[in-house]
N, C-alpha and C. Protein backbone atom coordinates (compact mmCIF):
# COMPACT_ATOMS: atom_id res chain seq x y z
N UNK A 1 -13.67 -17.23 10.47
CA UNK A 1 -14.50 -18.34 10.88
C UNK A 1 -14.15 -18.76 12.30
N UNK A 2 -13.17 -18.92 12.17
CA UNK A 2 -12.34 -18.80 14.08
C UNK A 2 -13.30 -18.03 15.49
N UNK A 3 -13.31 -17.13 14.66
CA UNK A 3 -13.64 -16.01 15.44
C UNK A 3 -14.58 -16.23 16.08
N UNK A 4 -15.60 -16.13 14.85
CA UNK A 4 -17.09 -16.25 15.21
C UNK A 4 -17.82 -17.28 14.23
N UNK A 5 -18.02 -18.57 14.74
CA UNK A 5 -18.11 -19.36 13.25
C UNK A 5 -19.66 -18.91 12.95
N UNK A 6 -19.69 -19.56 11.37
CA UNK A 6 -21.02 -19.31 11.52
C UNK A 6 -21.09 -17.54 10.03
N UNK A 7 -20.20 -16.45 10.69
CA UNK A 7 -20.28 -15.42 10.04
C UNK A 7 -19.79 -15.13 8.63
N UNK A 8 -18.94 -15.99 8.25
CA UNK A 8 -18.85 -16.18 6.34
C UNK A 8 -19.80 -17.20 6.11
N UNK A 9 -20.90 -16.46 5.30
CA UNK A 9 -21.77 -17.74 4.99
C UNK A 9 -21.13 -19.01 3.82
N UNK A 10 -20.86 -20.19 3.94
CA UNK A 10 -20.74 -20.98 3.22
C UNK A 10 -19.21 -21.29 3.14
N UNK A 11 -18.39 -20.70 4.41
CA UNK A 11 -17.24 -20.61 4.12
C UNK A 11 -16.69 -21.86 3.71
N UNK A 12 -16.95 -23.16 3.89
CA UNK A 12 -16.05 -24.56 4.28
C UNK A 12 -16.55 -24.93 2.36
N UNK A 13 -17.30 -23.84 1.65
CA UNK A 13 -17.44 -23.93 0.07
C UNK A 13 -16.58 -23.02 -0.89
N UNK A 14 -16.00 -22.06 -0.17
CA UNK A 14 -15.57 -21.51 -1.06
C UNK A 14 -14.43 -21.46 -1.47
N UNK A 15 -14.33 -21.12 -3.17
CA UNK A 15 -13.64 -22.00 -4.13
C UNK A 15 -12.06 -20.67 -3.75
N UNK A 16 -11.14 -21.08 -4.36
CA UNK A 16 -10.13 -20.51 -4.35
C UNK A 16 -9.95 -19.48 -5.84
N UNK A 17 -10.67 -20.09 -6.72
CA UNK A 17 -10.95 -19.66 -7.93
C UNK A 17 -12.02 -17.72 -7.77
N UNK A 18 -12.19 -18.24 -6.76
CA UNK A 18 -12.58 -16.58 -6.89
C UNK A 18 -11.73 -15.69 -5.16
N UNK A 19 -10.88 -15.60 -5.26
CA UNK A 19 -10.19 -15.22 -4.52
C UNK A 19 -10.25 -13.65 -3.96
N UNK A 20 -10.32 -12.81 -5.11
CA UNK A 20 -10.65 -11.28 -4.69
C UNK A 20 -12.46 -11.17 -4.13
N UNK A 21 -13.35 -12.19 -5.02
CA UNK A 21 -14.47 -11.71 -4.36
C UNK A 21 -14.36 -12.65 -2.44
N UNK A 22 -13.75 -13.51 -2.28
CA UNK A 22 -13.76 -13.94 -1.02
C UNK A 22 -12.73 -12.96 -0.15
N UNK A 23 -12.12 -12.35 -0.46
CA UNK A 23 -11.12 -11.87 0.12
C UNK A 23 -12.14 -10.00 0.47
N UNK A 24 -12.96 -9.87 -0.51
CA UNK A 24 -13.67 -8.36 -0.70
C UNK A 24 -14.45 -8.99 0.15
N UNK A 25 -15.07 -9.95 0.99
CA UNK A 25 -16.46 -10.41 1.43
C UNK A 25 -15.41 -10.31 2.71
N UNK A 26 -14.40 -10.76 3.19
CA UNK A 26 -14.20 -11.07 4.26
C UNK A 26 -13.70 -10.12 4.69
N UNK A 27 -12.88 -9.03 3.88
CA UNK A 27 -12.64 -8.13 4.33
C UNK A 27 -14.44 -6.75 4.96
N UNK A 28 -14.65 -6.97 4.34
CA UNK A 28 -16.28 -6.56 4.14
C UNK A 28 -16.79 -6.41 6.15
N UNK A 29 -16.61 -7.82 6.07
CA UNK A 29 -17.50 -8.38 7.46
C UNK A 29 -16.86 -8.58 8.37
N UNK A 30 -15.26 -8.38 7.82
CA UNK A 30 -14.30 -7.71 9.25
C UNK A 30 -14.37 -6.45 9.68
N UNK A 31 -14.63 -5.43 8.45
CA UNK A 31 -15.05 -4.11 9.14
C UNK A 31 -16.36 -3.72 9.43
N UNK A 32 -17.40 -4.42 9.08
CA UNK A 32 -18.66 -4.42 9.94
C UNK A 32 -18.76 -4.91 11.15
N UNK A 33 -18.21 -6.18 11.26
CA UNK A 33 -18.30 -6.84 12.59
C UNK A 33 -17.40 -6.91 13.73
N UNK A 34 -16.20 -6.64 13.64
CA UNK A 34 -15.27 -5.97 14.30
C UNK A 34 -14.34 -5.03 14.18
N UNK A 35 -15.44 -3.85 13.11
CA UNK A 35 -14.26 -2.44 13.08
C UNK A 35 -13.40 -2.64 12.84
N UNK A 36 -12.77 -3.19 11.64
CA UNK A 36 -11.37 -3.60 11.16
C UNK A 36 -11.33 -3.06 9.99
N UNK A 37 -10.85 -1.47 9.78
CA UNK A 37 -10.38 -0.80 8.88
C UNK A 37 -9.96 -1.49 7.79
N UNK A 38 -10.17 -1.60 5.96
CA UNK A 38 -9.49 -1.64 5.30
C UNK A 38 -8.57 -0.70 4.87
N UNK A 39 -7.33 -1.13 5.49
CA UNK A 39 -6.14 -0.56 5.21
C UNK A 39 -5.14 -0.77 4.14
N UNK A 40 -5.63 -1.78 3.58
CA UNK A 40 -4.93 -2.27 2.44
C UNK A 40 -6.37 -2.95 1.59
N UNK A 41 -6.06 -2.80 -0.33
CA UNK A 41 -6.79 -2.67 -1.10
C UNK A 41 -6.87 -4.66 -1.61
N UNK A 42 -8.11 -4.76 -1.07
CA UNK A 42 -8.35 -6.54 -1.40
C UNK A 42 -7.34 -6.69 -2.41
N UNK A 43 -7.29 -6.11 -4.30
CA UNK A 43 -6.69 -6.71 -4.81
C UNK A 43 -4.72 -6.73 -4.56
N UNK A 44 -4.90 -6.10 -3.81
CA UNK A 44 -3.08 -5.78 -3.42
C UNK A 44 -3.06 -7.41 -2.57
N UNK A 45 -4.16 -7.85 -2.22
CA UNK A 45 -3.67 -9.08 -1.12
C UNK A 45 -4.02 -10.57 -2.03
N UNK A 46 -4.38 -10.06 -3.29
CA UNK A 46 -5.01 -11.21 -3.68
C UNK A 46 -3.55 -11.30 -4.94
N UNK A 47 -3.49 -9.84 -5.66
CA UNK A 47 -2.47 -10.36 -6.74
C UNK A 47 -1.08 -9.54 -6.53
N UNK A 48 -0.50 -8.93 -5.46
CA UNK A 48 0.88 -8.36 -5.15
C UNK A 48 0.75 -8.28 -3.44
N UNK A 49 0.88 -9.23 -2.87
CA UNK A 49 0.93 -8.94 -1.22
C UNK A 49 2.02 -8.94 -0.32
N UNK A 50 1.99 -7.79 0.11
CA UNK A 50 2.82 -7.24 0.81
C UNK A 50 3.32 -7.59 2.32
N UNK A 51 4.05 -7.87 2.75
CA UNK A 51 4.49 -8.95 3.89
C UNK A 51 4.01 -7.45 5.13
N UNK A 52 4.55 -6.21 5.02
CA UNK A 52 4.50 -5.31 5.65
C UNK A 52 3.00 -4.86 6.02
N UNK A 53 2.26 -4.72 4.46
CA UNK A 53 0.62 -4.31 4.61
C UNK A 53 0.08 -5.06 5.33
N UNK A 54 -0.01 -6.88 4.90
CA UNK A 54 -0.31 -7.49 5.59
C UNK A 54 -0.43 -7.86 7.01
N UNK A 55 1.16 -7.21 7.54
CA UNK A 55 0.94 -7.34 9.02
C UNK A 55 0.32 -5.93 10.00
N UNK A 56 0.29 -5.30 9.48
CA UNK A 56 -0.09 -4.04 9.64
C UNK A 56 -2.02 -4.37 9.07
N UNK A 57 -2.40 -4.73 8.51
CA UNK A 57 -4.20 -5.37 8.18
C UNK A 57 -3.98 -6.51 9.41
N UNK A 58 -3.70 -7.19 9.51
CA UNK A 58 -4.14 -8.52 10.44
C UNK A 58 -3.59 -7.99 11.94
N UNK A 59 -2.60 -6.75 12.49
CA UNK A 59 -2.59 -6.45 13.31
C UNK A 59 -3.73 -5.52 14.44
N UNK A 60 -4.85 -4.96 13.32
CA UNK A 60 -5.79 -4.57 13.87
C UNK A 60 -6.83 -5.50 14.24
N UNK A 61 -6.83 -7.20 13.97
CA UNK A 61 -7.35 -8.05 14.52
C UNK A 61 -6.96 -8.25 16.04
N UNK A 62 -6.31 -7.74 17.05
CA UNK A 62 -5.64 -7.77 17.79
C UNK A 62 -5.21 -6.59 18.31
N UNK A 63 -6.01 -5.94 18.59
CA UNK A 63 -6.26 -4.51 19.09
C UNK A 63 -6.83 -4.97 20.37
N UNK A 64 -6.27 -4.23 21.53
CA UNK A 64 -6.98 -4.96 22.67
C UNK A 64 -8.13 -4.61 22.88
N UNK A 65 -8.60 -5.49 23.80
CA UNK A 65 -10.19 -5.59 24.02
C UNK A 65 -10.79 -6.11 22.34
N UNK A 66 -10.31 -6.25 21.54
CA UNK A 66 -10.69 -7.23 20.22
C UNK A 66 -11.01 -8.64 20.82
N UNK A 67 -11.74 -8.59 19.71
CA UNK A 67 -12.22 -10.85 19.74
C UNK A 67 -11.17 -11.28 19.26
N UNK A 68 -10.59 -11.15 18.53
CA UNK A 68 -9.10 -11.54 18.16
C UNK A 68 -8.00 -11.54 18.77
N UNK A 69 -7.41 -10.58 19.96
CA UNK A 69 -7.23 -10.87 21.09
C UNK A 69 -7.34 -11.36 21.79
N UNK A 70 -8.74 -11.61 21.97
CA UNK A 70 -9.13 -12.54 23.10
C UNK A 70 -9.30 -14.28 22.66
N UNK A 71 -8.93 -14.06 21.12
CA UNK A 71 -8.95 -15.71 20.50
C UNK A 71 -7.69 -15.89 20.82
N UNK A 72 -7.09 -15.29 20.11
CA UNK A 72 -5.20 -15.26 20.55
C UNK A 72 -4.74 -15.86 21.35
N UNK A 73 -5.32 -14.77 22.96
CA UNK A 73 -4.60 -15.01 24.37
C UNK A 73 -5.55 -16.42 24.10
N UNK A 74 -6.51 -17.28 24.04
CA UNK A 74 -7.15 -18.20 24.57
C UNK A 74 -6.48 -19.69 23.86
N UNK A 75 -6.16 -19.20 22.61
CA UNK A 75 -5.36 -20.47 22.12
C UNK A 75 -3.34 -20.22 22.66
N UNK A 76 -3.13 -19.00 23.24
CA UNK A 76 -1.84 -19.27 23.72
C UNK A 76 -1.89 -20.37 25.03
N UNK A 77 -3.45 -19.61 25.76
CA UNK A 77 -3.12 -20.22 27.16
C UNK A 77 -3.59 -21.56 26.88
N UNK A 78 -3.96 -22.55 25.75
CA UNK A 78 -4.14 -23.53 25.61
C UNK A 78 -2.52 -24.42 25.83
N UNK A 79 -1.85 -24.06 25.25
CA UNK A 79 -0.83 -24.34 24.88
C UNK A 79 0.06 -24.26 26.31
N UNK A 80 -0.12 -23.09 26.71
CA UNK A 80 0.64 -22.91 28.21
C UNK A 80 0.13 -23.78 29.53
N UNK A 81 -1.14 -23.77 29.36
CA UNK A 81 -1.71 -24.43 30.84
C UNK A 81 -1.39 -25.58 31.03
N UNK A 82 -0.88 -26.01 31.95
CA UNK A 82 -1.05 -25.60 33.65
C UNK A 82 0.27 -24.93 33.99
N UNK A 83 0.75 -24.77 33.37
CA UNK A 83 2.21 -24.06 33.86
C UNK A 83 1.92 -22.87 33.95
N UNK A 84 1.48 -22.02 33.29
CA UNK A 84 1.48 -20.63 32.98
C UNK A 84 0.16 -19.86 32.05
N UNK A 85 -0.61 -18.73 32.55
CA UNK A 85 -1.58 -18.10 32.06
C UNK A 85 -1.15 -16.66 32.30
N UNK A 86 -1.51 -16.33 30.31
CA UNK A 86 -1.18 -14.60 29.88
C UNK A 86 -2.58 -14.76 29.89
N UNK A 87 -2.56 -12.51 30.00
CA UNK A 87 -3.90 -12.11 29.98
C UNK A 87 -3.31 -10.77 29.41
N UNK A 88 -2.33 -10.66 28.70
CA UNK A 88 -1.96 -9.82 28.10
C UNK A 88 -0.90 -9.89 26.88
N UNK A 89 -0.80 -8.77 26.50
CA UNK A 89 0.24 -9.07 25.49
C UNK A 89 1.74 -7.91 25.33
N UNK A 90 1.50 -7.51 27.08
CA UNK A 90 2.89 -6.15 27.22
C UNK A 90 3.53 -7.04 28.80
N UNK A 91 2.75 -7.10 29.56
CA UNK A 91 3.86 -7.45 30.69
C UNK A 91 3.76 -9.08 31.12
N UNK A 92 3.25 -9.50 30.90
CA UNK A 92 3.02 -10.93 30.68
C UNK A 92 4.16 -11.70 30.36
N UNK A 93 4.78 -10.74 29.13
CA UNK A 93 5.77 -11.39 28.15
C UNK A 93 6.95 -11.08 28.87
N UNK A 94 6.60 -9.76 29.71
CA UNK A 94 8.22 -9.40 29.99
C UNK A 94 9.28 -10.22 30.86
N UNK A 95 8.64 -11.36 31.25
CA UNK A 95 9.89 -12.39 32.34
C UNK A 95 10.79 -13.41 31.27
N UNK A 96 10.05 -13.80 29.60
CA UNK A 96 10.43 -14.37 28.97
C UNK A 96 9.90 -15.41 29.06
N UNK A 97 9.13 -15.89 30.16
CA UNK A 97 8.41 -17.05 30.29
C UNK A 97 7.34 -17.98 29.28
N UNK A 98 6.67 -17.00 29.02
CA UNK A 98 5.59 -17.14 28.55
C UNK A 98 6.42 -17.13 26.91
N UNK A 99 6.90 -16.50 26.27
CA UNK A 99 7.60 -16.85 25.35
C UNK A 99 8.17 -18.28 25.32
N UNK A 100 9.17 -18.19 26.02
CA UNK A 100 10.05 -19.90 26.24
C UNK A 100 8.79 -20.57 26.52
N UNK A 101 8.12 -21.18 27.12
CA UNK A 101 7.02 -21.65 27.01
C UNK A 101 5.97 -22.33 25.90
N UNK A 102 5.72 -21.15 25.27
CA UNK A 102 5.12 -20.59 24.38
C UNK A 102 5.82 -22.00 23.16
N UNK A 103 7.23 -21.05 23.06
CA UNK A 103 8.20 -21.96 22.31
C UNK A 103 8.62 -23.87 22.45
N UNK A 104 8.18 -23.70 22.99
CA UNK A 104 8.29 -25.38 24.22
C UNK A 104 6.98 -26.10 23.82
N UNK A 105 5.84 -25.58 23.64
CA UNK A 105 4.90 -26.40 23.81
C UNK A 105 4.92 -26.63 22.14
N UNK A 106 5.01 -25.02 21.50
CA UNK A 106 5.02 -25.78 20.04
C UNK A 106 6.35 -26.69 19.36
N UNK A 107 7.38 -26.89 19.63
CA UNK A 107 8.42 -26.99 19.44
C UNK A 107 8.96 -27.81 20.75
N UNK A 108 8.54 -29.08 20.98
CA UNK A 108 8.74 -29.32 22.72
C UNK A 108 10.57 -29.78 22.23
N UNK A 109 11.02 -29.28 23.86
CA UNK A 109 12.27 -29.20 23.85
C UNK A 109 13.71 -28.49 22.75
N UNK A 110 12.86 -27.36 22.65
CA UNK A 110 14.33 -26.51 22.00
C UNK A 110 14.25 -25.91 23.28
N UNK A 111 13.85 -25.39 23.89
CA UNK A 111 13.99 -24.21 25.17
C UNK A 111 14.78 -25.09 26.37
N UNK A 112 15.95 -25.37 26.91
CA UNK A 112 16.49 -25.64 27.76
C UNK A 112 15.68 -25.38 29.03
């Protein structure tokens, strides 16, 4: 819904009580609408989920040049601006900045 609102129809209704068919729908219209392989089997996420599968399924949301990427970087640089703007997610990171930062705005003042 983030993404693209609007594209789960009725989402702000649906019940928790049916969990595999919302989870089969969303998985559904993640790989229609942004090519997001099911790599892992709806009911594995609904009744045994796997910390590993899981990050490995939600990591192809974030494939660059993805909308999910580009939601990502847009709610990091929320958080960062005016100090600091990523536009990536390999050298951006590499001064530590944007991390400590990162860490600072959610968490203000652990980062010295």
């Amino acid at each position: 819904e983030h993404m693209r609102p609007g594209l789960i129809s009725g989402f702000a209704t649906l019940s928790p009580a049916n969990s595999l068919q919302n989870t089969q729908n969303a998985m559904d219209v993640a790989e229609k609408e942004f090519e997001i392989p099911q790599v892992i089997d709806p009911v594995h996420i609904v009744k045994q989920p796997d910390e590993l599968s899981m990050m490995t399924y939600l990591s192809y949301f974030c494939n660059p040049g993805s909308i999910g990427e580009t939601c990502l970087l847009q709610w990091i640089n929320s958080k960062l601006k005016p100090h600091y703007t990523i536009t990536n997610f390999v050298a951006d990171w590499s001064d530590g900045r944007a991390l400590a930062g990162l860490t600072d705005a959610i968490s203000a003042g652990l980062c010295p």
